[in-house]
Every structure is written in structure tokens, then in C-alpha cells.
N, C-alpha and C. Protein backbone atom coordinates (compact mmCIF):
# COMPACT_ATOMS: atom_id res chain seq x y z
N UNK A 1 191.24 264.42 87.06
CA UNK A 1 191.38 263.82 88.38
C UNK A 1 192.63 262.96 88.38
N UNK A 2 193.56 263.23 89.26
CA UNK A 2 194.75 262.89 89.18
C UNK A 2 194.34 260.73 89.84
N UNK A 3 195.14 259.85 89.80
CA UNK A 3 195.32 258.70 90.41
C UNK A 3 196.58 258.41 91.40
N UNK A 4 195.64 258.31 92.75
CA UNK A 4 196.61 257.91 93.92
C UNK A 4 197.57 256.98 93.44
N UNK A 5 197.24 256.01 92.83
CA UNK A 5 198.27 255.07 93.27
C UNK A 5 199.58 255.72 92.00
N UNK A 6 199.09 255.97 91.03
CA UNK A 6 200.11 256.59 89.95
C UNK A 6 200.89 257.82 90.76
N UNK A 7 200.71 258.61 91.72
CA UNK A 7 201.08 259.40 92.20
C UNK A 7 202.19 258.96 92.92
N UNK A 8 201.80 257.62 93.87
CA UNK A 8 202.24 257.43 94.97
C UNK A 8 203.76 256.27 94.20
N UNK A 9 203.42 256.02 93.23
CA UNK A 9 203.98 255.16 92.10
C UNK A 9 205.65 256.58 91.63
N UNK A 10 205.31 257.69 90.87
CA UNK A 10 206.11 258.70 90.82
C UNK A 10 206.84 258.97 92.08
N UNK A 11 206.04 259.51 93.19
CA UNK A 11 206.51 259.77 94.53
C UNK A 11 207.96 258.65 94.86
N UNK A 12 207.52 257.11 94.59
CA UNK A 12 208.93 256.00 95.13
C UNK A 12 209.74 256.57 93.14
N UNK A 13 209.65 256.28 92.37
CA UNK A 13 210.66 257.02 91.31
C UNK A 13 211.68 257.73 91.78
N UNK A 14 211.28 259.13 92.60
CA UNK A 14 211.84 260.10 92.86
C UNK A 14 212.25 260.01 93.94
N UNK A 15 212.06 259.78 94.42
CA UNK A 15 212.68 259.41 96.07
C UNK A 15 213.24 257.66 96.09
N UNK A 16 214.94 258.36 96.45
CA UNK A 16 215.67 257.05 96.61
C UNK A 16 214.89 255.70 97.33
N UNK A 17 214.87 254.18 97.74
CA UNK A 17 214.54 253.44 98.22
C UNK A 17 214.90 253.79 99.62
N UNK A 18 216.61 254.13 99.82
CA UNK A 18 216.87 254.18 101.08
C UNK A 18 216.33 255.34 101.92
N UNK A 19 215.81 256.28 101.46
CA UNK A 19 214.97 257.18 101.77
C UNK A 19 213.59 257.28 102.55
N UNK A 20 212.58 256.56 101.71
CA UNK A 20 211.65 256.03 102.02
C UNK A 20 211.21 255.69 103.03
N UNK A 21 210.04 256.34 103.69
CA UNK A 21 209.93 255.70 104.87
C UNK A 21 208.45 255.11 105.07
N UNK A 22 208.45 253.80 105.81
CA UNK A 22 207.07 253.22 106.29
C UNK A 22 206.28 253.49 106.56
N UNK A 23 205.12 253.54 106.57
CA UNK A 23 204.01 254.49 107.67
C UNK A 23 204.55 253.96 108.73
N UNK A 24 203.83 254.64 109.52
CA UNK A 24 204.59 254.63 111.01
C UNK A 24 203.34 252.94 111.74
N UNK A 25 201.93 253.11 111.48
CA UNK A 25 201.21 252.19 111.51
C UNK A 25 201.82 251.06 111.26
N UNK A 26 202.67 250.55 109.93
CA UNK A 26 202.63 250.00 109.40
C UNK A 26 204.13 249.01 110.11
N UNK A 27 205.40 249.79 110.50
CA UNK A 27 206.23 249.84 111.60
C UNK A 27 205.35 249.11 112.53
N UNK A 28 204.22 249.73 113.53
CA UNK A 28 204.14 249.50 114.76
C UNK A 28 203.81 247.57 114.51
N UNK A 29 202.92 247.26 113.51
CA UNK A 29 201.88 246.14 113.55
C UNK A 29 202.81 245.08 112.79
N UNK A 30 204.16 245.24 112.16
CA UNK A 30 205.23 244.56 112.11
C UNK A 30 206.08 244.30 113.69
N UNK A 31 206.35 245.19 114.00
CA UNK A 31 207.13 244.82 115.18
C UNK A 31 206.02 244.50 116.66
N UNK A 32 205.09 244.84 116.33
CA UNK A 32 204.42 243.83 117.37
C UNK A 32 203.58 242.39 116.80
N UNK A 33 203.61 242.12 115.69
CA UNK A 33 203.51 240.96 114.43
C UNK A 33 204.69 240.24 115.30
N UNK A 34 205.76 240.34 114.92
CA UNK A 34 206.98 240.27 115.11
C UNK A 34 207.43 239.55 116.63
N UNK A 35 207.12 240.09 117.52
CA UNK A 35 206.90 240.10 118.74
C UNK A 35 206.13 238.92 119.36
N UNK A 36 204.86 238.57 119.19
CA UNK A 36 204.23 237.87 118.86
C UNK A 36 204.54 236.53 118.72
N UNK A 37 204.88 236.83 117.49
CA UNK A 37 206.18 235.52 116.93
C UNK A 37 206.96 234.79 117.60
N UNK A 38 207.53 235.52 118.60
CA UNK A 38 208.50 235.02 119.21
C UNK A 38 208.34 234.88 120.21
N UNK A 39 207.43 235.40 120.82
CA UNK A 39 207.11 235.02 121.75
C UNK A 39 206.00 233.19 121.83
N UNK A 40 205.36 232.94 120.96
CA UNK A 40 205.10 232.19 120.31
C UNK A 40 205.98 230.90 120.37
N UNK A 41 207.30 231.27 119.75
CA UNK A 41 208.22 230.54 119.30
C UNK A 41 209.22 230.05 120.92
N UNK A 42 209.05 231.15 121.66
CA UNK A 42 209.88 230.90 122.80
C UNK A 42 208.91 230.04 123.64
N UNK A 43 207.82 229.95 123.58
CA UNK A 43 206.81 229.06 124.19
C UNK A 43 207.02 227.86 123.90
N UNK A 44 207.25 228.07 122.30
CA UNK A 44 207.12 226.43 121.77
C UNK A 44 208.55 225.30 122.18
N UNK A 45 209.50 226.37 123.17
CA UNK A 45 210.89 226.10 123.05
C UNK A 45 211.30 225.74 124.50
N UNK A 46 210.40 226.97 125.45
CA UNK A 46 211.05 226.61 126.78
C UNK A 46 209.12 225.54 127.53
N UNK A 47 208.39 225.73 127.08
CA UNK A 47 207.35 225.03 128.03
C UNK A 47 206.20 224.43 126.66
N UNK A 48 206.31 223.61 125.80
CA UNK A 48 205.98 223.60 124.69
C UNK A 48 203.67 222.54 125.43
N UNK A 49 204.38 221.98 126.67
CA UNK A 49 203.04 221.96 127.10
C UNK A 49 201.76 222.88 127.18
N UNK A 50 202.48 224.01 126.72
CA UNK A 50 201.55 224.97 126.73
C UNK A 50 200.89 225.40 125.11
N UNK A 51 201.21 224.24 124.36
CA UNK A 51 200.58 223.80 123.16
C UNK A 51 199.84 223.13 122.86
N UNK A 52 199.69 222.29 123.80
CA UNK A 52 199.19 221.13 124.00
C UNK A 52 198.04 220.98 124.79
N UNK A 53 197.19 222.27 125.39
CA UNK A 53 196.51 222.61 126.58
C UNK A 53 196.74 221.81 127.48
N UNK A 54 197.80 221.67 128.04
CA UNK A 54 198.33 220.95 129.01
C UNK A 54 198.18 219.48 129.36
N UNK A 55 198.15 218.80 127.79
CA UNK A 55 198.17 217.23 127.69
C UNK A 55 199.66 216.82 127.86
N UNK A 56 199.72 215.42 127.73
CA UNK A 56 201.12 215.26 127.83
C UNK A 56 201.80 215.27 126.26
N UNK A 57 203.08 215.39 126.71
CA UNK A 57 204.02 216.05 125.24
C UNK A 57 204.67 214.36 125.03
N UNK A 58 204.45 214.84 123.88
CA UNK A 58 204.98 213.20 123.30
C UNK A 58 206.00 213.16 122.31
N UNK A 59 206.73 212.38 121.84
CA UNK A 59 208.32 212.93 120.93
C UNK A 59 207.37 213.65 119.83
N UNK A 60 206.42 213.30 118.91
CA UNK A 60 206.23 213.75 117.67
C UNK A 60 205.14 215.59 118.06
N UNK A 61 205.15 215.44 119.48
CA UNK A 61 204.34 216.88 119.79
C UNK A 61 205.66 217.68 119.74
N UNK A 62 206.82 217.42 120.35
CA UNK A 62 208.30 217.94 120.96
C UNK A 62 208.73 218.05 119.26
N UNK A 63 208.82 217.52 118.59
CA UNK A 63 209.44 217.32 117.09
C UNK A 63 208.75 218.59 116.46
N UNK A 64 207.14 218.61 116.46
CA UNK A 64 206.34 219.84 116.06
C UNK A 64 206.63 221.29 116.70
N UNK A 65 206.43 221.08 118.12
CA UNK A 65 207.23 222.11 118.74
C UNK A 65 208.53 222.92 118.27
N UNK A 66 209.44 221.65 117.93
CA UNK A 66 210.96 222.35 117.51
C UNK A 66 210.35 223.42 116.10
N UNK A 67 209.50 222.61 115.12
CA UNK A 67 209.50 222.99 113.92
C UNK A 67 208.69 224.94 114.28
N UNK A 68 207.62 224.71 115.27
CA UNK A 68 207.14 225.69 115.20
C UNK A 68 208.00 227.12 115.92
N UNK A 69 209.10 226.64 116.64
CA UNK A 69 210.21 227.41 117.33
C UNK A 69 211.26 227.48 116.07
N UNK A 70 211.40 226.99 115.40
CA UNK A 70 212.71 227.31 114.22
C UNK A 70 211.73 228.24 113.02
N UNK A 71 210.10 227.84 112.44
CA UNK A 71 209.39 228.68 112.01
C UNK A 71 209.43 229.90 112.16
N UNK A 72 208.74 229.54 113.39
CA UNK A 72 208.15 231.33 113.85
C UNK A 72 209.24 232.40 114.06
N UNK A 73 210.42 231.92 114.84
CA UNK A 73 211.49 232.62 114.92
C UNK A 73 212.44 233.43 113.33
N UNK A 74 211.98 231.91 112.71
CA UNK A 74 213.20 232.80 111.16
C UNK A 74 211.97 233.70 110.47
N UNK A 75 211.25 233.76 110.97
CA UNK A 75 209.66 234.22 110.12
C UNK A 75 209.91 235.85 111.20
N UNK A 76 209.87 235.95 112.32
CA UNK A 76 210.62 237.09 113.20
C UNK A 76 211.19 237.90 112.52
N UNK A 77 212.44 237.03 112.80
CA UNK A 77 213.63 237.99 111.95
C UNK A 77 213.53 238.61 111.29
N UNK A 78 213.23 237.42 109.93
CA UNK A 78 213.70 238.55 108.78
C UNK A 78 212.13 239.76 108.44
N UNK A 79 211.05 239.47 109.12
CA UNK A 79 209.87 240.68 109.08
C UNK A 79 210.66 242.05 109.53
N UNK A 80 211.50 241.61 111.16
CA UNK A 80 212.30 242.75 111.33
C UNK A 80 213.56 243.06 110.25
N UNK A 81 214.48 242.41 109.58
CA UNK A 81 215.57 242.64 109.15
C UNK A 81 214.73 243.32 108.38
N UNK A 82 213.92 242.86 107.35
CA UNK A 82 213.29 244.08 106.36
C UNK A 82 212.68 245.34 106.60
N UNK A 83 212.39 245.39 107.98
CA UNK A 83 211.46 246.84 108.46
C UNK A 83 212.86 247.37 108.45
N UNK A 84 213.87 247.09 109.55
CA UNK A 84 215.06 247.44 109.36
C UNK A 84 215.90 248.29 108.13
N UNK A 85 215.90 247.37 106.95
CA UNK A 85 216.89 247.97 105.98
C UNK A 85 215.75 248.49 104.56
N UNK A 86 214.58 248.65 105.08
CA UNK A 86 212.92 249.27 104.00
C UNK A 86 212.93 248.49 102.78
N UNK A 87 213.32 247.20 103.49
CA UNK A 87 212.42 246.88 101.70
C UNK A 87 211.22 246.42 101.84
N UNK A 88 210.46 247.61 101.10
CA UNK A 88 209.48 247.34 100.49
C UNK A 88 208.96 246.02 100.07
N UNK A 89 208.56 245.82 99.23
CA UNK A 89 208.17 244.36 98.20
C UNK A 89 208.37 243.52 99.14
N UNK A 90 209.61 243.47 99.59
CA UNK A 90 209.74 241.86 99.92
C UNK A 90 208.99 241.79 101.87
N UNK A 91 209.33 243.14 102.44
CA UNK A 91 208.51 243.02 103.74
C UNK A 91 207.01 242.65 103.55
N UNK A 92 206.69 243.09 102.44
CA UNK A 92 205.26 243.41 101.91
C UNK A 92 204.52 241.70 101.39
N UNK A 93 206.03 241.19 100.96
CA UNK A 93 205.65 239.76 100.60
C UNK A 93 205.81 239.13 102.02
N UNK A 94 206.37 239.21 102.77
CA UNK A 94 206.65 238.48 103.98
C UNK A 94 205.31 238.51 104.48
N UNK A 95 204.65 239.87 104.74
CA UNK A 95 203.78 239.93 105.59
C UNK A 95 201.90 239.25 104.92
N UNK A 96 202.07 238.98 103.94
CA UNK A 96 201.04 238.48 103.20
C UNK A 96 201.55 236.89 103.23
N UNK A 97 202.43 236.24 103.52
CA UNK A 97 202.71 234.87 104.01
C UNK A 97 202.43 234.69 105.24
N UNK A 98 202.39 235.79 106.41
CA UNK A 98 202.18 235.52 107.40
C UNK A 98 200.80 235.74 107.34
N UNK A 99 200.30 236.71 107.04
CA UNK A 99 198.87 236.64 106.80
C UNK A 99 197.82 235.14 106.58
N UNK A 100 198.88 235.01 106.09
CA UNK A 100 198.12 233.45 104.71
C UNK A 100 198.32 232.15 105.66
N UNK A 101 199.28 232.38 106.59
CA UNK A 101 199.59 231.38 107.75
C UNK A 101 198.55 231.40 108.76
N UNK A 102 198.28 232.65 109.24
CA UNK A 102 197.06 232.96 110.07
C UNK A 102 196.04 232.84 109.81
N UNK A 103 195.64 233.31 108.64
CA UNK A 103 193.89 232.95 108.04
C UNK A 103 194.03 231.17 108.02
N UNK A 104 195.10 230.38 107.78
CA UNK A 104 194.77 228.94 107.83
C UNK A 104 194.56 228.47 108.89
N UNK A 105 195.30 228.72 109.76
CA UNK A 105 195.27 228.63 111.71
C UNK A 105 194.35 229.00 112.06
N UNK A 106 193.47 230.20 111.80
CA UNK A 106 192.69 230.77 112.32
C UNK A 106 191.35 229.80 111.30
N UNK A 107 191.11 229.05 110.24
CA UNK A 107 190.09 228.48 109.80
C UNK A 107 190.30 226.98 110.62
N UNK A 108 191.38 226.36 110.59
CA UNK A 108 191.73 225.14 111.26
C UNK A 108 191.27 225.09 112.82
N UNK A 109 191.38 226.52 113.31
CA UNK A 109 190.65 226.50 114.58
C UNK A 109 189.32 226.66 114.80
N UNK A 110 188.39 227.21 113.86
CA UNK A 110 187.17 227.12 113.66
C UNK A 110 186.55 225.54 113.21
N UNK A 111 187.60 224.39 112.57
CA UNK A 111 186.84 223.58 111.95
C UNK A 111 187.21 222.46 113.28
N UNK A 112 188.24 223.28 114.08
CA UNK A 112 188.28 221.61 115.31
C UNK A 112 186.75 222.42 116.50
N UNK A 113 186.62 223.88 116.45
CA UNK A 113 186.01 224.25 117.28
C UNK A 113 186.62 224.83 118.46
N UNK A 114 187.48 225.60 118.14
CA UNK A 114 188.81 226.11 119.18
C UNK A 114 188.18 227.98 118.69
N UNK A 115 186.65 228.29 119.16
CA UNK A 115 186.32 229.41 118.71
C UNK A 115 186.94 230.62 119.59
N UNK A 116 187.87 230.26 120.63
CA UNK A 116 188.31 231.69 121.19
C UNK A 116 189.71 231.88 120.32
N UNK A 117 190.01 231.00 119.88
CA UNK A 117 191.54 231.92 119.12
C UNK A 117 191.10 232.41 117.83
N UNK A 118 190.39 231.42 117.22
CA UNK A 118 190.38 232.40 116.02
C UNK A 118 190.25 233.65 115.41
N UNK A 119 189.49 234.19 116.32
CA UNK A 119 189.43 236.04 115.91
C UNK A 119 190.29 236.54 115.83
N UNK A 120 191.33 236.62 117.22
CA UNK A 120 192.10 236.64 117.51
C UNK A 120 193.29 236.54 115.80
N UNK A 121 193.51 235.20 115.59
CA UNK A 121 194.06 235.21 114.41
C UNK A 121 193.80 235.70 113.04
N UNK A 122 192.40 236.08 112.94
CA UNK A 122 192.31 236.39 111.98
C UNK A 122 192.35 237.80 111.80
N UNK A 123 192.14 238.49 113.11
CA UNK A 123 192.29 239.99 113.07
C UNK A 123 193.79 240.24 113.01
N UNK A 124 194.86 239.37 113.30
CA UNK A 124 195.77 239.73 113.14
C UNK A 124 196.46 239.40 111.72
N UNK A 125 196.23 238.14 110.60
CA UNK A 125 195.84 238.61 109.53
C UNK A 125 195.27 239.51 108.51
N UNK A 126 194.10 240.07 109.09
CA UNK A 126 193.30 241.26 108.32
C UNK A 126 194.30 242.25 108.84
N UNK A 127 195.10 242.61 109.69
CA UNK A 127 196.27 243.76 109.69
C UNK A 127 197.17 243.53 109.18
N UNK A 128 197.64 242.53 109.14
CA UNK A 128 198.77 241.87 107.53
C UNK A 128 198.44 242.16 106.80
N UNK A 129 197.77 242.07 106.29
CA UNK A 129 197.22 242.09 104.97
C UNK A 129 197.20 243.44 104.89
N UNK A 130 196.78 244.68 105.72
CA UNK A 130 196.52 246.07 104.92
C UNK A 130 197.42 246.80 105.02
N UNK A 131 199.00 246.25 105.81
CA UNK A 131 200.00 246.68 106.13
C UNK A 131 200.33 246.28 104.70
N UNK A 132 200.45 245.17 104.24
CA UNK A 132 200.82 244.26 103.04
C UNK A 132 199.97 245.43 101.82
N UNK A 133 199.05 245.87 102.01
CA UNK A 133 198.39 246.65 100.74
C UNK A 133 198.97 247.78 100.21
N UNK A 134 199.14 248.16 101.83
CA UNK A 134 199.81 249.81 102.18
C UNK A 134 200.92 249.71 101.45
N UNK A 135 202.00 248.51 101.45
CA UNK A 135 203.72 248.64 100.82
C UNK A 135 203.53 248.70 99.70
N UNK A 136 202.74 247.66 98.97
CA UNK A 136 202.32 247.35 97.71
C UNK A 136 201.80 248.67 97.04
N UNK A 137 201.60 249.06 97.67
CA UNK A 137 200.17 250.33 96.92
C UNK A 137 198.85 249.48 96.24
N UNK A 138 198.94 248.69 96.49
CA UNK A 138 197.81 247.98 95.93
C UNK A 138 196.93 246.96 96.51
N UNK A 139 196.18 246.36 96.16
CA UNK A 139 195.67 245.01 96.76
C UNK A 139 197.10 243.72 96.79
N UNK A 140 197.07 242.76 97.61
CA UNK A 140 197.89 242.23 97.34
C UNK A 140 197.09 240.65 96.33
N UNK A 141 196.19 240.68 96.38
CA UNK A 141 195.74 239.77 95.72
C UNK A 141 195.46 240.15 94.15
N UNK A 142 196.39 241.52 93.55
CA UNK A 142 196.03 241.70 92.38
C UNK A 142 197.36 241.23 91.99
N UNK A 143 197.83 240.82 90.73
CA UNK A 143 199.11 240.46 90.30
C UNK A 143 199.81 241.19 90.19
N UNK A 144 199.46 242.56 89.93
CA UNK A 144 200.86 243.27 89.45
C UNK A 144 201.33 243.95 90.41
N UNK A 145 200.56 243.55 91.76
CA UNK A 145 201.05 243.84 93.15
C UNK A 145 202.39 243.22 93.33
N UNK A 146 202.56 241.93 92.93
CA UNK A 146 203.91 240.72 92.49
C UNK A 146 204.80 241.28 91.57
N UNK A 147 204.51 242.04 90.53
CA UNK A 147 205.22 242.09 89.44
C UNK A 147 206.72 243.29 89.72
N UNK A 148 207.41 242.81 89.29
CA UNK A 148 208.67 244.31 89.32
C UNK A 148 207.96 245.29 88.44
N UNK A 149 208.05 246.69 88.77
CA UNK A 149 207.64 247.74 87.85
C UNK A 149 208.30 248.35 86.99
């Protein structure tokens, strides 16, 4: 009985990097990941009251705001620059940080009691994450998912 992942392991060997292509799934839930983001980020930039459920914005809410508009935006990018030019590993690491950003947001909103976003966030984590498995060929919570081969 042959092993997928040893297969799929030979398969990137032989076939150049620049070659290689994404699942197509895996494309879509980055660039609408991605999307997301920035849109997110453009919220936090042009009407940031809308963070605030419409309390008033105060310098250190406006200060958070900036941070979460300079975040989310360089966190954008480079998810796209890497779908862009296929790297592997490191899209694969990107997207398991964003993952890891969301599962905290998404528990932080369960512990103030903010129960309509969290699903929301966490389902969009649990698709990080298997987009993140898919690059890897592996779990990403195993180490040698990290390791150069």
C-alpha cells in the first residue's frame, strides 16, 4: 500500500516549485480570507465607529483602530503576494497565523459574550487551517509540518 503523503512528497521533488499549482479551493478561501481582511482593515480606517458598536471613539480606540488597519492590511498582502508567486510553506505558515488570530478573537468573543461573531470566526479559522494542511501535506500542528525537507 503505497503512502499519500510520500507520494505527494515525490510528486513536489519532481515538479519544479514554479510549476506547482494550488488547489483551486485552496486559492478561492485565501483570496476571499484576504478580502475580508481588508475590508476589515478599511473599516477600521475610514468609519472605525463601527468597532466600537457605535460607542464613542476615543484617542486610545482611534490608536487601536490604526493598529488593526496597518495589521490586517500587511497580513492581506502578503497572503496574496504568496498565492501570487506559490510559495508554499510560507503561504501555508501565513495562513495558520491567521488561523491562530481568529480562534483567539473568536474565544475572546465567547468569554465577553459577543456569541454572534464567533462562529463566524471560527469557521473561518477551521478553513485556515485545512487550506494550511492541504500546503503542508500534513497536519500543521505536527512539527515536521515546520521543518525544511
Amino acid at each position: 500500500m503505497t503512502n499519500p503523503t510520500a507520494s505527494s512528497r515525490a510528486d513536489d521533488l519532481q515538479t519544479p516549485r514554479s510549476v506547482t499549482r494550488f488547489p483551486l479551493w485552496v486559492s478561492i478561501v485565501v483570496v476571499l480570507g484576504a478580502l475580508l481582511s481588508i475590508i476589515g482593515a478599511v473599516i477600521s480606517k475610514v468609519n472605525p465607529t463601527l468597532l466600537t458598536s457605535g460607542g464613542s471613539m476615543t484617542e486610545a480606540a482611534r490608536v487601536y483602530a490604526d493598529y488593526m488597519f496597518a495589521r490586517s492590511l500587511a497580513l492581506a498582502v502578503m497572503v496574496l503576494f504568496l498565492l501570487a508567486v506559490r510559495s508554499r510553506r510560507m503561504l501555508a505558515s501565513f495562513m495558520v497565523l491567521i488561523a491562530f488570530i481568529q480562534l483567539i478573537d473568536g474565544v475572546d468573543d465567547l468569554v465577553r459574550g459577543a456569541f454572534l461573531l464567533a462562529p463566524g470566526l471560527l469557521v473561518f479559522a477551521l478553513v485556515f487551517l485545512a487550506g494550511a494542511w492541504r500546503l503542508f501535506g500534513q497536519a500543521p500542528w505536527r512539527l515536521d509540518a515546520w521543518r525544511e525537507s
